[in-house]
C-alpha atoms as a PDB file:
ATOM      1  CA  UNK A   1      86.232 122.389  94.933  1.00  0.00           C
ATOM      2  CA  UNK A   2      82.812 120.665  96.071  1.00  0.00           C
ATOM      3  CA  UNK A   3      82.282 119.114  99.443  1.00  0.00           C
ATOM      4  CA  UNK A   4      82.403 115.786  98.094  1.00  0.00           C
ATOM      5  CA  UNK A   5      85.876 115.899  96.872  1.00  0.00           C
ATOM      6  CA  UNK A   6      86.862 117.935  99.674  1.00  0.00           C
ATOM      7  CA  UNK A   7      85.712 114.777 101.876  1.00  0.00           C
ATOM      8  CA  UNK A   8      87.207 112.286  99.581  1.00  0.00           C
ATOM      9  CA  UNK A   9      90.418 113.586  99.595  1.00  0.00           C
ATOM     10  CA  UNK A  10      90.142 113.974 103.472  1.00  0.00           C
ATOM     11  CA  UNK A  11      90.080 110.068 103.108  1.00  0.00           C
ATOM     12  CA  UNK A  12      92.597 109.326 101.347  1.00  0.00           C
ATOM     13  CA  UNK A  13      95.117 111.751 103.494  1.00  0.00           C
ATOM     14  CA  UNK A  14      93.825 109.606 106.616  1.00  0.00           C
ATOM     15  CA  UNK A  15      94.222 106.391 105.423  1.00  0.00           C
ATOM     16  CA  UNK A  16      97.791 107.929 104.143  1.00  0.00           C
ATOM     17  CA  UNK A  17      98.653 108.853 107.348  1.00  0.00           C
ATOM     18  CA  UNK A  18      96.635 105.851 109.304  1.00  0.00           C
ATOM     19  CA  UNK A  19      98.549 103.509 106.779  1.00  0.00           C
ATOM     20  CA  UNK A  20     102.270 105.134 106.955  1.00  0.00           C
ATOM     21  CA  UNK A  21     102.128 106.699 110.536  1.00  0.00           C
ATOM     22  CA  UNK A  22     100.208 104.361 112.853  1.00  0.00           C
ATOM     23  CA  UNK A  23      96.879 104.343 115.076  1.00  0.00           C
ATOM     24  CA  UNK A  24      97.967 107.044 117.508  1.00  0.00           C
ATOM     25  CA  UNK A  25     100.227 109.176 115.226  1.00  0.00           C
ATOM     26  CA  UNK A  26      97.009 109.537 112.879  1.00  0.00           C
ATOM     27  CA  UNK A  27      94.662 109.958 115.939  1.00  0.00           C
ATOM     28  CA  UNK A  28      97.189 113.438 117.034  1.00  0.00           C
ATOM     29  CA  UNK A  29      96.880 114.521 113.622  1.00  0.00           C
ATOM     30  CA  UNK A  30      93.198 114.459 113.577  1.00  0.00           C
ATOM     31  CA  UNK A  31      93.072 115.878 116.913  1.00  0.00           C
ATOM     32  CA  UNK A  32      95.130 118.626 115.857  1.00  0.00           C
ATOM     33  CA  UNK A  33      93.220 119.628 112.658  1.00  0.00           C
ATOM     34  CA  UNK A  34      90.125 119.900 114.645  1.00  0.00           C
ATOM     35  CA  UNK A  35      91.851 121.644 117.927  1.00  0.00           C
ATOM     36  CA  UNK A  36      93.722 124.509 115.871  1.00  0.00           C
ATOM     37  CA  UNK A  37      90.363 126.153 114.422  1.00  0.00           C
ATOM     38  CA  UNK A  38      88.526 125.547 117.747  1.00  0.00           C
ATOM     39  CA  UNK A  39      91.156 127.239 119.909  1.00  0.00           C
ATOM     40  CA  UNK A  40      91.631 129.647 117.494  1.00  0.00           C
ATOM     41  CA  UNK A  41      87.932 130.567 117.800  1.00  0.00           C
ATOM     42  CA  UNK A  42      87.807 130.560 121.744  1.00  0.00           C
ATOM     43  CA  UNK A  43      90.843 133.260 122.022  1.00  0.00           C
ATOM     44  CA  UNK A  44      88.690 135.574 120.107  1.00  0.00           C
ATOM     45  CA  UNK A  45      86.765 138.045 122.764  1.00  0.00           C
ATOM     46  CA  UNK A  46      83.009 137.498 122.410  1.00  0.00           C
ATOM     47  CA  UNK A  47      82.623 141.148 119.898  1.00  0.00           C
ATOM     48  CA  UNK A  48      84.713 139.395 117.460  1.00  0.00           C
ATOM     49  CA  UNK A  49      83.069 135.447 117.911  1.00  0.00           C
ATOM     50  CA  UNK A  50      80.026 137.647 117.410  1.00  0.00           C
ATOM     51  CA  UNK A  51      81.704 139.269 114.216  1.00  0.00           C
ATOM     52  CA  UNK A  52      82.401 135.787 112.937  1.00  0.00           C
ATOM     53  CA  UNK A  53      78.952 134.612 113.303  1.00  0.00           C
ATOM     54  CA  UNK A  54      77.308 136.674 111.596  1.00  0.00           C
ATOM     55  CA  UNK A  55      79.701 136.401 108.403  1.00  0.00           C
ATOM     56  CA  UNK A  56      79.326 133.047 108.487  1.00  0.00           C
ATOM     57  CA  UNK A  57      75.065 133.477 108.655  1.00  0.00           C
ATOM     58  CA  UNK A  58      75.467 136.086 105.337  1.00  0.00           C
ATOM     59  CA  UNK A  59      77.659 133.493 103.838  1.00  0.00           C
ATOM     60  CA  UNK A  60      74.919 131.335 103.933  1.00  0.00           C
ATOM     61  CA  UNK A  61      72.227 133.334 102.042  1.00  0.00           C
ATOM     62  CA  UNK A  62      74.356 133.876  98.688  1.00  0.00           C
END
């Protein structure tokens, strides 16, 4: 799946859920989708953050 659909149907889920749900229902969701990843991230210990980095960097090349 491209970025551009991926983004697109990112939309359309948030206006779902801004539409059905309300303003601060739809602002929690958000703030979860972003918060899971990022905390997820920080309870690595800084051998394995460095681990992730550097797949991510190789990723990048091919």
């Amino acid at each position: 799946m491209s970025t551009q659909t991926k983004l697109i149907l990112g939309g359309v889920a948030g206006f779902l859920v801004l539409s059905i749900l309300g303003w601060w229902i739809a602002a929690l969701v958000v703030l979860g989708v972003v918060a899971i990843p990022v905390v997820g991230y920080m309870m690595l210990d800084p051998s394995q953050r460095k681990r992730v980095r550097a797949q991510g960097r190789k990723r990048l090349g091919s």
